[in-house]
N, C-alpha and C. Protein backbone atom coordinates (compact mmCIF):
# COMPACT_ATOMS: atom_id res chain seq x y z
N UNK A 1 9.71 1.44 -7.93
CA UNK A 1 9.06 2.23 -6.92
C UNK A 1 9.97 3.40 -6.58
N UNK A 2 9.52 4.81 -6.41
CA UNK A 2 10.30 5.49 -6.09
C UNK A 2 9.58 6.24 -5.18
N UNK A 3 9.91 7.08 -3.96
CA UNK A 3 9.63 7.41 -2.95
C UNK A 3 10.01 8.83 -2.47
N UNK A 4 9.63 9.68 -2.25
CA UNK A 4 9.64 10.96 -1.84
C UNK A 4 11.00 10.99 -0.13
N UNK A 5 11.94 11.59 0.11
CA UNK A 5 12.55 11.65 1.21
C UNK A 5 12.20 13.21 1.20
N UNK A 6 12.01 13.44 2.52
CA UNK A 6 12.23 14.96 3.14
C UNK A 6 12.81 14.87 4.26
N UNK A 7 14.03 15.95 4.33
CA UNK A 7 14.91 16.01 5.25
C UNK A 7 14.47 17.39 5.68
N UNK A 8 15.40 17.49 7.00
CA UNK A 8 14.61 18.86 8.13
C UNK A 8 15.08 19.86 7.13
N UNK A 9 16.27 19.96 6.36
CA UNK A 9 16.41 21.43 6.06
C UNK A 9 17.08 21.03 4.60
N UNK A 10 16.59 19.90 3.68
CA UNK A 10 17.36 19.59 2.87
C UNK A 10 16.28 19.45 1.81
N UNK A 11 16.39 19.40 0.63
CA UNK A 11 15.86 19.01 -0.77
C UNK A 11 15.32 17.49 -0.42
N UNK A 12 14.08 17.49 -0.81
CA UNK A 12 13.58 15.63 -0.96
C UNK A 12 14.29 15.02 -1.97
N UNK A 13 14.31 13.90 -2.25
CA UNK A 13 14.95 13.35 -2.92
C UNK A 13 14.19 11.83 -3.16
N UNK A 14 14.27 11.24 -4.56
CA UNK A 14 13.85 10.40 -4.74
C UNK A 14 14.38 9.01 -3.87
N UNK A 15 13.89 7.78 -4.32
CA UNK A 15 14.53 6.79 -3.43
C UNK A 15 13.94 5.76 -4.90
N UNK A 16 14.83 5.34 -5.04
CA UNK A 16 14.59 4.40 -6.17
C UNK A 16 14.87 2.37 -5.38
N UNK A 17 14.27 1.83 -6.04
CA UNK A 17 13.86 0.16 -5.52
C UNK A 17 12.95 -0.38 -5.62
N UNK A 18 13.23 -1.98 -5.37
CA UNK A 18 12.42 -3.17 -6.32
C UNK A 18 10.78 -3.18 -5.61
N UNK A 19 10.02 -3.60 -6.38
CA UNK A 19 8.70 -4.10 -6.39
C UNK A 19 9.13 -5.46 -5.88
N UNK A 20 9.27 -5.60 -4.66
CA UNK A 20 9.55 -7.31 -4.38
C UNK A 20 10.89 -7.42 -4.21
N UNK A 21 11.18 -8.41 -3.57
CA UNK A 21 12.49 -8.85 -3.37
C UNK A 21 13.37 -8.64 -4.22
N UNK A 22 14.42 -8.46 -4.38
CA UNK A 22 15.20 -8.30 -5.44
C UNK A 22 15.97 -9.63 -6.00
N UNK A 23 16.02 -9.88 -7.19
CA UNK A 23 15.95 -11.28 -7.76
C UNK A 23 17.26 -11.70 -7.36
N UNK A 24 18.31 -11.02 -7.57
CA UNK A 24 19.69 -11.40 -7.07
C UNK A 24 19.95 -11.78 -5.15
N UNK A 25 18.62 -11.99 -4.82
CA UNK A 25 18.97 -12.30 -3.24
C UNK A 25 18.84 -13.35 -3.09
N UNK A 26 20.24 -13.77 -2.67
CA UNK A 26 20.64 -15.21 -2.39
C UNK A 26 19.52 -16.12 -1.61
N UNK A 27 19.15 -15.88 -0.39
CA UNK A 27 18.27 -16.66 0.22
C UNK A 27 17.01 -15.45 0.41
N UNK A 28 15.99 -15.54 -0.22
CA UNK A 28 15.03 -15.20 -0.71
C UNK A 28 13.93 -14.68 0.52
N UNK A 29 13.79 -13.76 0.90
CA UNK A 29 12.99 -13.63 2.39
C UNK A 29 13.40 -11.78 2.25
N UNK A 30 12.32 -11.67 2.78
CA UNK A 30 12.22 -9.78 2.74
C UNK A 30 13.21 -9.49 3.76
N UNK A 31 13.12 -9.97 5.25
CA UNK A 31 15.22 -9.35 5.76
C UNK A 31 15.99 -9.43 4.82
N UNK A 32 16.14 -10.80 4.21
CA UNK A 32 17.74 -10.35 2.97
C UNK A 32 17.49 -9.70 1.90
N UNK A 33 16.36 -9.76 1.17
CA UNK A 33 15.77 -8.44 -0.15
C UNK A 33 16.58 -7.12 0.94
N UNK A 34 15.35 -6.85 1.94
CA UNK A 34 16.23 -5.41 2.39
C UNK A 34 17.54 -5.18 2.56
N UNK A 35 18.09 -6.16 2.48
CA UNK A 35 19.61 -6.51 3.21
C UNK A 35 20.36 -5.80 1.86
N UNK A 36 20.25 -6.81 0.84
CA UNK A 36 20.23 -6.72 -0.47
C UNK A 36 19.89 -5.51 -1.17
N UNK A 37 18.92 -4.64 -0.95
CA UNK A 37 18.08 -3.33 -1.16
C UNK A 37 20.06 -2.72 -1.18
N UNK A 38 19.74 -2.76 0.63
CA UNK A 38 21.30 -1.70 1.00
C UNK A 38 22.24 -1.96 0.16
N UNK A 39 23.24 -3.11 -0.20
CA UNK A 39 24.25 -3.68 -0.71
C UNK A 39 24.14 -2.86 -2.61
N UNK A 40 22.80 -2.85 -3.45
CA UNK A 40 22.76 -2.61 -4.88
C UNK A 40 22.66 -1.41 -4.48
N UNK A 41 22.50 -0.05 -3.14
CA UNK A 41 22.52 0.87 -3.22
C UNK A 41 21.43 1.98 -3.73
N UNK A 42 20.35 0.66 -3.56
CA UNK A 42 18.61 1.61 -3.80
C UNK A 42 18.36 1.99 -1.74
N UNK A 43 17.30 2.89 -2.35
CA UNK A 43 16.78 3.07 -0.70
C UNK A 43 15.36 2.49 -0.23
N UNK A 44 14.49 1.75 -1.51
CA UNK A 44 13.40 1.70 -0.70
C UNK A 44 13.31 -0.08 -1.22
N UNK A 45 12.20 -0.26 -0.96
CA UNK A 45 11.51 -1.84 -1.46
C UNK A 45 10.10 -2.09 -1.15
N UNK A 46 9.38 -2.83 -2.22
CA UNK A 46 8.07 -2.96 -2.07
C UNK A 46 7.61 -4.16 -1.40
N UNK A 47 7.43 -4.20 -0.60
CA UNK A 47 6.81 -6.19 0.13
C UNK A 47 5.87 -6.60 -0.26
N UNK A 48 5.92 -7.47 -1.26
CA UNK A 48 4.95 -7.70 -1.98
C UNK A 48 3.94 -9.59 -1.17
N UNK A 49 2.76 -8.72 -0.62
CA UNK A 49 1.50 -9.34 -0.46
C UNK A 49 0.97 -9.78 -1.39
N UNK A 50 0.84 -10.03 -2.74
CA UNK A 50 0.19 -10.16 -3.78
C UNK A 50 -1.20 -11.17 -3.64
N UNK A 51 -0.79 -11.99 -2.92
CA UNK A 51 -1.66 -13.08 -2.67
C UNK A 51 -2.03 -13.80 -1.66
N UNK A 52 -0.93 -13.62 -0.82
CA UNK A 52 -1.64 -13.19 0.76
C UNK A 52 -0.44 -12.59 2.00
N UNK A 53 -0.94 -12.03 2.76
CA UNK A 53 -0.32 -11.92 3.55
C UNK A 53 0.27 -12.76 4.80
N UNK A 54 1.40 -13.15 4.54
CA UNK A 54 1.87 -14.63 5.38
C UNK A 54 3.04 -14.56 6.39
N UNK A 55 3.24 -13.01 6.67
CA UNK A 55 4.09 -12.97 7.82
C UNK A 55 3.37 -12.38 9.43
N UNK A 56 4.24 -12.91 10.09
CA UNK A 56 3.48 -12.61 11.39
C UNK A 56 3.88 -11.22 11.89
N UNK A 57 3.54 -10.96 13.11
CA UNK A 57 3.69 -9.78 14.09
C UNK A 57 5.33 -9.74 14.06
N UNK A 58 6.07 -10.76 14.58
CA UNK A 58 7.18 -10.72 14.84
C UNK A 58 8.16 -10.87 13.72
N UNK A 59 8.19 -10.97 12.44
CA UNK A 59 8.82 -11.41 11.72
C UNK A 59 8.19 -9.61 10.96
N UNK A 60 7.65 -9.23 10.88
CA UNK A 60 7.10 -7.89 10.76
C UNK A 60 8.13 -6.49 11.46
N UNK A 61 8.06 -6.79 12.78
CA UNK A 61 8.53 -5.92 13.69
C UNK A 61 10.39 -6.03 13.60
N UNK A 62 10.59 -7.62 13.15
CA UNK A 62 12.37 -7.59 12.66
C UNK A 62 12.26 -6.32 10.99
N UNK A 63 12.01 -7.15 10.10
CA UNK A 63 11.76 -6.15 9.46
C UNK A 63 11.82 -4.87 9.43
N UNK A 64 11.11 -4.31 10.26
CA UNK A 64 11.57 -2.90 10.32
C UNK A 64 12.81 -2.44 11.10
N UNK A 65 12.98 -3.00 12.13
CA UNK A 65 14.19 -3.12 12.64
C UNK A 65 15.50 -2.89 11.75
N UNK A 66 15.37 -4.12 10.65
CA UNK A 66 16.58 -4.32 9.69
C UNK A 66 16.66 -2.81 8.68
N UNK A 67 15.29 -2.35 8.54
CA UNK A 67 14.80 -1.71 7.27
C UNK A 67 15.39 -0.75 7.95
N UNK A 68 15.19 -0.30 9.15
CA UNK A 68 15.84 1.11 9.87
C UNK A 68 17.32 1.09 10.13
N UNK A 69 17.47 0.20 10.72
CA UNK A 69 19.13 0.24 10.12
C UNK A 69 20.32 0.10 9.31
N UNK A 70 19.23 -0.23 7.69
CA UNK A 70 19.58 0.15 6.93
C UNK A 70 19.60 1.25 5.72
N UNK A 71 18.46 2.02 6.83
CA UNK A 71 17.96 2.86 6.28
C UNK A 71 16.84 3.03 4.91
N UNK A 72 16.30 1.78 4.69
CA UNK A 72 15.92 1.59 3.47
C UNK A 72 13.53 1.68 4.06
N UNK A 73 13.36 2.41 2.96
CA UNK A 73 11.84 2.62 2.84
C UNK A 73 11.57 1.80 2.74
N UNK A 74 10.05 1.56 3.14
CA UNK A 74 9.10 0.49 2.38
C UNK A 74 7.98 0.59 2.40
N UNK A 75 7.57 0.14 1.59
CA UNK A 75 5.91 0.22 0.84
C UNK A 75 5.63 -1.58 1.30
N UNK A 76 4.21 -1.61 0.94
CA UNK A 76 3.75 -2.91 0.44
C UNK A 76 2.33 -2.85 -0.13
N UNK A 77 2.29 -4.21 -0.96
CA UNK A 77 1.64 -4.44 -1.99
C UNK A 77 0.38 -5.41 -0.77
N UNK A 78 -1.27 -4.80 -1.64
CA UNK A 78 -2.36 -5.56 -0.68
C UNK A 78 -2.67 -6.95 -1.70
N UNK A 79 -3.14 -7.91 -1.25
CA UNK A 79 -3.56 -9.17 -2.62
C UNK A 79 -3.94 -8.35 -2.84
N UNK A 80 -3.99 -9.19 -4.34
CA UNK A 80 -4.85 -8.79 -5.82
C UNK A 80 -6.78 -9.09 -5.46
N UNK A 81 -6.89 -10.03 -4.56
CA UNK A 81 -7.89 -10.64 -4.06
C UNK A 81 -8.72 -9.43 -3.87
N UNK A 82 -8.51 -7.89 -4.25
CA UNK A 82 -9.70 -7.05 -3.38
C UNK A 82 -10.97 -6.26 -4.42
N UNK A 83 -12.24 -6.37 -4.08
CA UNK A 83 -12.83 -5.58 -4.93
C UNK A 83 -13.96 -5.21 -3.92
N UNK A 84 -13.63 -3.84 -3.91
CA UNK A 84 -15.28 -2.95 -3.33
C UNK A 84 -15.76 -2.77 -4.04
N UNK A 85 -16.31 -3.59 -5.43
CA UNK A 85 -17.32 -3.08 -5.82
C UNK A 85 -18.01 -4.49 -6.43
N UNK A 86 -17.94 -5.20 -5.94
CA UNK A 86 -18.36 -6.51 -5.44
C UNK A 86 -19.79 -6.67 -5.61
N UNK A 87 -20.42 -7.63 -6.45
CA UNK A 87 -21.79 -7.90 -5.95
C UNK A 87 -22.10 -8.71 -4.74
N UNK A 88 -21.24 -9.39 -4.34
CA UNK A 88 -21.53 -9.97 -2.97
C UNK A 88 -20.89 -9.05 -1.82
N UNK A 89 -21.61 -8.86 -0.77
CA UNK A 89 -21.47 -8.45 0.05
C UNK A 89 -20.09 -9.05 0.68
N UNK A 90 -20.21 -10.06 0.95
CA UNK A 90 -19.25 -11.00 1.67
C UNK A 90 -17.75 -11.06 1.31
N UNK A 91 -17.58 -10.20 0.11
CA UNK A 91 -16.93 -10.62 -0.87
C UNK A 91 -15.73 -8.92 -0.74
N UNK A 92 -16.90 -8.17 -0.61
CA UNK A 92 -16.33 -6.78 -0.30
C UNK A 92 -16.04 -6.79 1.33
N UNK A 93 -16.50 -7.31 2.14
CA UNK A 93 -16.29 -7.33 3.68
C UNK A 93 -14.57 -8.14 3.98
N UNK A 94 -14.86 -9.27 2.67
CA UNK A 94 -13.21 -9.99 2.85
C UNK A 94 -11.79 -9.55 2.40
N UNK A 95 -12.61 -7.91 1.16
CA UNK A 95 -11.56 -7.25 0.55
C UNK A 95 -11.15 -6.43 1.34
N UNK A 96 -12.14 -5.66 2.10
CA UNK A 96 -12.05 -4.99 3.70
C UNK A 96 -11.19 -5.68 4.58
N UNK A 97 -11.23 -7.01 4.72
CA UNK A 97 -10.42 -7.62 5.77
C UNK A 97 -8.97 -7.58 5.32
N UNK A 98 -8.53 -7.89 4.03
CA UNK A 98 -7.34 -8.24 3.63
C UNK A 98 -6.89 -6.77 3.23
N UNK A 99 -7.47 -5.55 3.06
CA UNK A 99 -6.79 -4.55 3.23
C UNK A 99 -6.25 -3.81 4.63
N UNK A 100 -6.97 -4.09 5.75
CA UNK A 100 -6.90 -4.43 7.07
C UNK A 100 -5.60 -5.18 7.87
N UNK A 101 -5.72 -5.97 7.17
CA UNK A 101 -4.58 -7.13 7.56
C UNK A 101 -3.45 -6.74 7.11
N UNK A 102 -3.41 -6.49 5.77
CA UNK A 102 -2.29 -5.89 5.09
C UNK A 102 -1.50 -4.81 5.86
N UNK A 103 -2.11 -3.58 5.52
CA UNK A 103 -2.11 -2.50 6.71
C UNK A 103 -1.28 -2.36 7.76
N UNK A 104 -1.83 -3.83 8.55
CA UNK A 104 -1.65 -3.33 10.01
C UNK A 104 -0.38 -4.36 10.10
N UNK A 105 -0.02 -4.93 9.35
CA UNK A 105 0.90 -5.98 9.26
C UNK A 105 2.25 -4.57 8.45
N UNK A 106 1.89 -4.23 7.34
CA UNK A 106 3.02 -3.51 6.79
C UNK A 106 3.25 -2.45 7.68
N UNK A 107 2.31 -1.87 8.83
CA UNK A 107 2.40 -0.88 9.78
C UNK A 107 3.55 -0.98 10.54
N UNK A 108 3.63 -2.72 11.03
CA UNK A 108 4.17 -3.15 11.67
C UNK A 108 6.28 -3.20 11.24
N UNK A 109 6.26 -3.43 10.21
CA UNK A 109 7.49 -3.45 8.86
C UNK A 109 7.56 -1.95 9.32
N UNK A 110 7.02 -1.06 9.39
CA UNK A 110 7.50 0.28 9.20
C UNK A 110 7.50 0.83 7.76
N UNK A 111 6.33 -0.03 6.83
CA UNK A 111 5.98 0.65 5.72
C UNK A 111 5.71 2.00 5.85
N UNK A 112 5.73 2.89 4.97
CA UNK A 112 4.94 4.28 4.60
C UNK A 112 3.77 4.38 3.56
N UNK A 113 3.36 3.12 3.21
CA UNK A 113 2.22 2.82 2.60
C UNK A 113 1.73 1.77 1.89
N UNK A 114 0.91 1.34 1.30
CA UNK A 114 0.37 0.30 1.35
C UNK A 114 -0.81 0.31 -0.13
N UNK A 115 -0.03 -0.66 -1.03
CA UNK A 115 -0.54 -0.09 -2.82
C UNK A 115 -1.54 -1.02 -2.84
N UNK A 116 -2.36 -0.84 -3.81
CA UNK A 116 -3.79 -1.74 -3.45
C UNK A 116 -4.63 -1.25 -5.23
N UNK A 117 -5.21 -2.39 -5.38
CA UNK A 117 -6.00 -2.09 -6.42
C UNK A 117 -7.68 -2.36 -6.30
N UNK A 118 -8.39 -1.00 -6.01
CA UNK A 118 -9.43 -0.89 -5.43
C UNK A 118 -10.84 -1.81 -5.46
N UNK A 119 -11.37 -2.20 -7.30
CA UNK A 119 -11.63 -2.71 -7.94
C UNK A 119 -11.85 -3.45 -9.04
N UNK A 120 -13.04 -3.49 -9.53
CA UNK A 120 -13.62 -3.99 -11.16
C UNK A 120 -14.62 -2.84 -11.12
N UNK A 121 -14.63 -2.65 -12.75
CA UNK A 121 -15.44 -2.13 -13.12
C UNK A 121 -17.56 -2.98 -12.44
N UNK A 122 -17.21 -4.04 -12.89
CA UNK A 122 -18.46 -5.13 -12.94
C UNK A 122 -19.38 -4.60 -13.69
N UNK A 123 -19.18 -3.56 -15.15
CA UNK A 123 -20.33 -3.46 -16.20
C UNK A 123 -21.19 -2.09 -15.23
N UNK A 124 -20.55 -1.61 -14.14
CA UNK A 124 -21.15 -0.36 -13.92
C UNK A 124 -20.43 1.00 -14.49
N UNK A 125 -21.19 1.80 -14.60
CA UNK A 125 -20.30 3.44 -15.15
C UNK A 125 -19.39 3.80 -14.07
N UNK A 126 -18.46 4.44 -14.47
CA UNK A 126 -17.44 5.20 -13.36
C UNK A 126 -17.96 6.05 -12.26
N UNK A 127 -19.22 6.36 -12.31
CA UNK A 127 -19.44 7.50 -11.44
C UNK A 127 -20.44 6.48 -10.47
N UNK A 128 -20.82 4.89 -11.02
CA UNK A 128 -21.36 4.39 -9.79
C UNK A 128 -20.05 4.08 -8.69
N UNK A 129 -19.44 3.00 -9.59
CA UNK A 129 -18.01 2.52 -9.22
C UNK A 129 -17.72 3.46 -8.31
N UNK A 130 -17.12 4.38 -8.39
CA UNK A 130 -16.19 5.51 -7.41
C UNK A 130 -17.52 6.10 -6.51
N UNK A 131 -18.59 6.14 -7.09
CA UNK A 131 -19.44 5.74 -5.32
C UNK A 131 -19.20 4.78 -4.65
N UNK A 132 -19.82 3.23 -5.20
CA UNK A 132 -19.45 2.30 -4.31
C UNK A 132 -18.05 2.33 -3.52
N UNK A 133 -17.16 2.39 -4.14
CA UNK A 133 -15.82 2.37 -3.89
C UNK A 133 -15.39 3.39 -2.45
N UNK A 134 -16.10 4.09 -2.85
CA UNK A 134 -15.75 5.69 -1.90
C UNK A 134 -15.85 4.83 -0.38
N UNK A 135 -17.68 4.46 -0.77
CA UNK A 135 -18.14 4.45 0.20
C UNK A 135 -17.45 3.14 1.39
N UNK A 136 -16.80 2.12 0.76
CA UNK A 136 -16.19 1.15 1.40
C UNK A 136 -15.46 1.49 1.87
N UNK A 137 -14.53 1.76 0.65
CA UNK A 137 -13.03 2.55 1.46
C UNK A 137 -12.85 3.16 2.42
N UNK A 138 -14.35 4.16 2.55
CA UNK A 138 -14.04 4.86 3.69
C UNK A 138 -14.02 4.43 5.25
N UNK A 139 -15.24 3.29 4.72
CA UNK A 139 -14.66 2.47 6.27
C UNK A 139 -13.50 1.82 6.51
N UNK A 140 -12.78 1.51 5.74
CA UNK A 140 -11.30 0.74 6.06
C UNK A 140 -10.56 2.25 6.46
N UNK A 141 -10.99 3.27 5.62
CA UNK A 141 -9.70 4.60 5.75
C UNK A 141 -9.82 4.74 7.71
N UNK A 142 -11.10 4.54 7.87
CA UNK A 142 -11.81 5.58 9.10
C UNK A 142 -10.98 4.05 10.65
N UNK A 143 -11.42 3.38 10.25
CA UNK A 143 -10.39 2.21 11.11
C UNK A 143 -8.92 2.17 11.05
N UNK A 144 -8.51 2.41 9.75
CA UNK A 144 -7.26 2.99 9.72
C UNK A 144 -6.53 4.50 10.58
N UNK A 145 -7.44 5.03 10.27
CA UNK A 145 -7.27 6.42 10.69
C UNK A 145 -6.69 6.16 12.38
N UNK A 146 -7.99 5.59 13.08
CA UNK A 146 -8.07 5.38 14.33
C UNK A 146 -6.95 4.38 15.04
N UNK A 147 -5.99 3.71 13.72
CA UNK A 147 -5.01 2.92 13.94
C UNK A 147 -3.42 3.84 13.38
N UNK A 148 -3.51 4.53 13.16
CA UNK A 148 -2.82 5.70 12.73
C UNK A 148 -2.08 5.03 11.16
N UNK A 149 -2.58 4.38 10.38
CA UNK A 149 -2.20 4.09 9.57
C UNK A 149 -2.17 4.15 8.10
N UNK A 150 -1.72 4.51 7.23
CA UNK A 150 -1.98 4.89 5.95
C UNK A 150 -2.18 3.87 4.86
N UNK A 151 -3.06 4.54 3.71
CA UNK A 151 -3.13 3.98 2.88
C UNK A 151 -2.97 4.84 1.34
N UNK A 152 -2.24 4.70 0.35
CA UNK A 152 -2.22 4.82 -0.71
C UNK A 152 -2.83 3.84 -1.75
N UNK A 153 -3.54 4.94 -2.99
CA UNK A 153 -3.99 4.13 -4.15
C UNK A 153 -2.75 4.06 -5.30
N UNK A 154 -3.72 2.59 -6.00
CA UNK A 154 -2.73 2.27 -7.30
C UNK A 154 -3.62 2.34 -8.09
N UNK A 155 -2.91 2.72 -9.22
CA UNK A 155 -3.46 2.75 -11.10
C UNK A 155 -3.81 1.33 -11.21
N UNK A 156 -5.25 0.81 -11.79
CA UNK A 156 -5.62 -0.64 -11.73
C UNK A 156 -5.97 -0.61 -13.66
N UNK A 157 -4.78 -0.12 -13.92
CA UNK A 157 -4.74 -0.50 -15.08
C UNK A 157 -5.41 -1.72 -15.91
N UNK A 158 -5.54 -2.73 -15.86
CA UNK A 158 -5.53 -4.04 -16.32
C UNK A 158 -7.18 -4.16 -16.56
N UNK A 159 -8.22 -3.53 -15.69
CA UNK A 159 -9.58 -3.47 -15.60
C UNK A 159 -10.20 -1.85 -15.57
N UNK A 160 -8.89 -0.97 -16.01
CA UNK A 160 -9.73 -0.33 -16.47
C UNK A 160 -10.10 1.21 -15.43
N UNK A 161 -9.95 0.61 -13.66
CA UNK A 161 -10.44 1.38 -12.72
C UNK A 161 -10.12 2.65 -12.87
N UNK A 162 -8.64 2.94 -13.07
CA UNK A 162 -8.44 4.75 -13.21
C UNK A 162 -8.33 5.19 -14.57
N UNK A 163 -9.12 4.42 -15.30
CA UNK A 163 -8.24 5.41 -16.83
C UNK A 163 -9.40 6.30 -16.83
N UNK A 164 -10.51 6.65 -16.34
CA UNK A 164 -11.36 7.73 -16.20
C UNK A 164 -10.34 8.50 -15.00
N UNK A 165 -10.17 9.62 -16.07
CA UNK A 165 -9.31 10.92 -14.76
C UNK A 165 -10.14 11.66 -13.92
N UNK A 166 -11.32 11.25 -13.60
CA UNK A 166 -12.17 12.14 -12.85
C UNK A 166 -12.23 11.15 -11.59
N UNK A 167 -12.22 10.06 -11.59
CA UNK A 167 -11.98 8.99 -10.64
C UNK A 167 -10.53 9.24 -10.30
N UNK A 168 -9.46 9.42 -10.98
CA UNK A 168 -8.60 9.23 -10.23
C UNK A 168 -8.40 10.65 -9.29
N UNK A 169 -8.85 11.46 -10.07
CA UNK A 169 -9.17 12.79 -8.31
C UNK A 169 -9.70 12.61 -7.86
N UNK A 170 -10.86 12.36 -7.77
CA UNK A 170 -11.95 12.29 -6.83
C UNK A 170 -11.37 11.10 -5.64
N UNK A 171 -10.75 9.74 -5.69
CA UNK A 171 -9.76 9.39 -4.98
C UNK A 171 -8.73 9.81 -4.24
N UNK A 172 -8.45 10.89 -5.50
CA UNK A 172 -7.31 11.23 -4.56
C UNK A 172 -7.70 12.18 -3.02
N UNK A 173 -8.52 13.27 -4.09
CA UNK A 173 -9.26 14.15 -3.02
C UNK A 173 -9.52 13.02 -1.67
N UNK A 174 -9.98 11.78 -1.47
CA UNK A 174 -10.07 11.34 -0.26
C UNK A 174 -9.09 11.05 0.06
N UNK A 175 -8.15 10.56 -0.80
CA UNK A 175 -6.52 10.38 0.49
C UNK A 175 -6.22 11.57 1.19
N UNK A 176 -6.26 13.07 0.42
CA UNK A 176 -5.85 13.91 1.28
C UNK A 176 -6.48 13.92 2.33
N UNK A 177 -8.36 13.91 1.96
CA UNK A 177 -9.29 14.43 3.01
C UNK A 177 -8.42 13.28 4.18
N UNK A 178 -8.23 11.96 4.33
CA UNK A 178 -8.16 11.17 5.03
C UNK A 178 -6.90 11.62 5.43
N UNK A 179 -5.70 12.34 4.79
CA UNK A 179 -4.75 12.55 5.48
C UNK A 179 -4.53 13.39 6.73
N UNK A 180 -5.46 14.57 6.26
CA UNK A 180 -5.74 15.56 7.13
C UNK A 180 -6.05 15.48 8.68
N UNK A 181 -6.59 14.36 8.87
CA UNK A 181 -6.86 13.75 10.09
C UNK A 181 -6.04 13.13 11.23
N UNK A 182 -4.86 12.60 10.56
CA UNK A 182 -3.65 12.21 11.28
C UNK A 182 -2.50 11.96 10.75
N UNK A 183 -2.06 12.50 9.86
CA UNK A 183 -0.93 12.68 9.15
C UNK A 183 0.02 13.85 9.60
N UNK A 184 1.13 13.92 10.40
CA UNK A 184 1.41 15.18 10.99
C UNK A 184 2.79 15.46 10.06
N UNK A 185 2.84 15.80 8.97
CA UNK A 185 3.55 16.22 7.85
C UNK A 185 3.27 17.67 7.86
């Protein structure tokens, strides 16, 4: 993972660090990964949700605590569990929830964003897909928004979702549109 820094009057600079805890951490828990982050001399780390999200409010809010005084970034990862483009309804409302949860939980860490893999194809063309898709997302973006919180997309390589490059702008075009709204960069 590498990460954009901007300083008030200085050159950005990358920030290089692990997708997940870092394997060499003795007792295994995202305070000592970050701990650990500082010590190998990377600046950021990814908290990886993969499969669910299992920390609380308070164990969240240390986290960032630690992360800020060590100065170290962070991202996190949403489960794999998500697809807006879902034939069940129920199914996209729970991918909604767990991007939600994610979110407002890594908000809490003092993430700067939050990687997520949108869908499946499900045997539709790209230009339904990135409708459906749009159209979900945008309700999680628009609750987000109103929670001041961000979201970034990931390459969903494995099924296929971005290797059409017209999808992956047309995505992007909504992160900006969505940035525009409360992002004070």
């Amino acid at each position: 993972m590498a990460v954009m820094k901007a300083g008030t009057n200085k050159m950005p600079s990358l920030l290089f660090g692990t997708g997940g805890i870092p394997l060499t951490t003795e007792k295994r828990s995202t305070l000592n990964g970050i701990q650990r982050i500082r010590e190998l001399g990377l600046g950021c780390m990814e908290i990886e949700f993969v499969q669910q999200v299992q920390m609380g409010e308070a164990t969240a809010r240390q986290v960032a605590e630690i992360a800020s005084q060590a100065d170290i970034k962070l991202s996190a990862h949403a489960p794999y569990y998500i697809n807006l483009n879902s034939r069940e309804l129920d199914k996209i409302k729970a991918s909604q929830t767990r991007l939600l949860h994610t979110a407002r939980i890594a908000s809490l860490c003092g993430a700067v964003s939050v990687v997520f893999h949108a869908a499946f194809y499900m045997g539709d063309s790209p230009a339904v897909v990135y409708s459906t898709v749009k159209n979900y997302l945008k309700e999680v973006l628009d609750q987000l928004e109103k929670e001041k919180i961000r979201i970034l997309m990931e390459d969903y390589r494995k099924n296929e979702w971005y290797r059409n490059s017209a999808l992956v702008w047309n995505m992007f075009a909504l992160e900006l549109w969505h940035e525009q709204f409360f992002c004070d960069t």
